[in-house]
Protein backbone atom coordinates (compact mmCIF):
# COMPACT_ATOMS: atom_id res chain seq x y z
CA UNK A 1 112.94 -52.36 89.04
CA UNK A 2 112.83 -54.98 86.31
CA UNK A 3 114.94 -54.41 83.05
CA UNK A 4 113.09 -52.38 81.39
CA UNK A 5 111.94 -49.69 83.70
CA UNK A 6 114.30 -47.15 82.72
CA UNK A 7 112.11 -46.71 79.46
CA UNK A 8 108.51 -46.36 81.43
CA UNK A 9 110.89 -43.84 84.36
CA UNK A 10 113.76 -42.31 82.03
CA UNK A 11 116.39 -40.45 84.35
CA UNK A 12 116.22 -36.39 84.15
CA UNK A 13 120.05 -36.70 83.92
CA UNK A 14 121.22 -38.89 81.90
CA UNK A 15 125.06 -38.84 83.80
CA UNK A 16 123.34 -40.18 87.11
CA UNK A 17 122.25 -43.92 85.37
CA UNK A 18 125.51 -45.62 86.94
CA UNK A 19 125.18 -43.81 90.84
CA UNK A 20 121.51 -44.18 90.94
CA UNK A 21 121.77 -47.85 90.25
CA UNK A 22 124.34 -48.08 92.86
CA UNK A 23 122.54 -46.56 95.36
CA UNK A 24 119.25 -48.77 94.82
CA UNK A 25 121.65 -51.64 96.01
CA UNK A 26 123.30 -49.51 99.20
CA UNK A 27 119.42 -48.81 100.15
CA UNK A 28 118.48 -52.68 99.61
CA UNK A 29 121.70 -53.59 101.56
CA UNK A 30 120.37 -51.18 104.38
CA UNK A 31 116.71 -52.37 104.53
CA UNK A 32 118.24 -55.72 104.56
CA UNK A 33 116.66 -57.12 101.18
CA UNK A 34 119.56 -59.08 99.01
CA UNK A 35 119.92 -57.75 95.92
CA UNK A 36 119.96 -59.38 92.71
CA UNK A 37 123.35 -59.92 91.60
CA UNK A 38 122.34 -60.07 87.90
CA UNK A 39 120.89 -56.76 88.14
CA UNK A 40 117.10 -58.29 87.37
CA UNK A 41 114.66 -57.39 89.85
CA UNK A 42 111.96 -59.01 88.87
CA UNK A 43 112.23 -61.97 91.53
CA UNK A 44 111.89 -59.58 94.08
CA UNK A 45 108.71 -59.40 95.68
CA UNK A 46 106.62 -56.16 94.70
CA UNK A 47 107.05 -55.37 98.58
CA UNK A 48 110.77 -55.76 98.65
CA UNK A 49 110.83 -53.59 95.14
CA UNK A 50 108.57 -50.74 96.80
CA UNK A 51 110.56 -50.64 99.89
CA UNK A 52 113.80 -49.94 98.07
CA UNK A 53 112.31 -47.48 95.91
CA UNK A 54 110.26 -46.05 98.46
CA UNK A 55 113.52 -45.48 101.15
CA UNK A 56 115.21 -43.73 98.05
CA UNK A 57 112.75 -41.51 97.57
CA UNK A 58 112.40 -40.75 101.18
CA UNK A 59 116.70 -40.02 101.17
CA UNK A 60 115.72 -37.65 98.11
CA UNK A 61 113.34 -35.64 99.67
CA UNK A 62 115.37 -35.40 102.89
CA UNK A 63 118.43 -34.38 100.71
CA UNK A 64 116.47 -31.71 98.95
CA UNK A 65 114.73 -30.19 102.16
CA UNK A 66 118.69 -29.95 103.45
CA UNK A 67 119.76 -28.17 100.50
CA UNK A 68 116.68 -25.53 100.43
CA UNK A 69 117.39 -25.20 104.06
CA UNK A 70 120.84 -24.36 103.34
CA UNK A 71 120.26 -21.84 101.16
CA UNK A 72 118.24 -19.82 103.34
CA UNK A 73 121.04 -19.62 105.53
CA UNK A 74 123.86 -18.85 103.02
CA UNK A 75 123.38 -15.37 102.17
């Protein structure tokens, strides 16, 4: 989550940069880690870093399994 990554893990749509970045800090503020208020993650630990980004992805697959659900029952 250093500056930088964005280039190695480019965003499918390109409109979700601002709310994506946003939410990395709701999911740190929720796990408890302090994020970086300069926006540099590198002085994170890699632990810290993987926990954040391992929460969101968690949130993403739970919000995806809710919509498929969802659309079993909307017919």
């Amino acid at each position: 989550m250093a500056l930088g990554s964005e280039t190695r893990n480019p965003l499918v749509v390109k409109e979700a940069k601002q709310a994506m970045s946003q939410w990395k800090y709701e999911v740190a503020n929720e796990l408890g880690i302090n994020p970086p208020a300069d926006g540099y993650w590198g002085t994170l630990t890699s632990r810290d870093c993987g926990a954040v980004g391992g929460h969101m992805v968690k949130k993403m697959i739970q919000m995806a399994e809710s919509q498929i659900a969802n659309k079993g029952t909307m017919k």
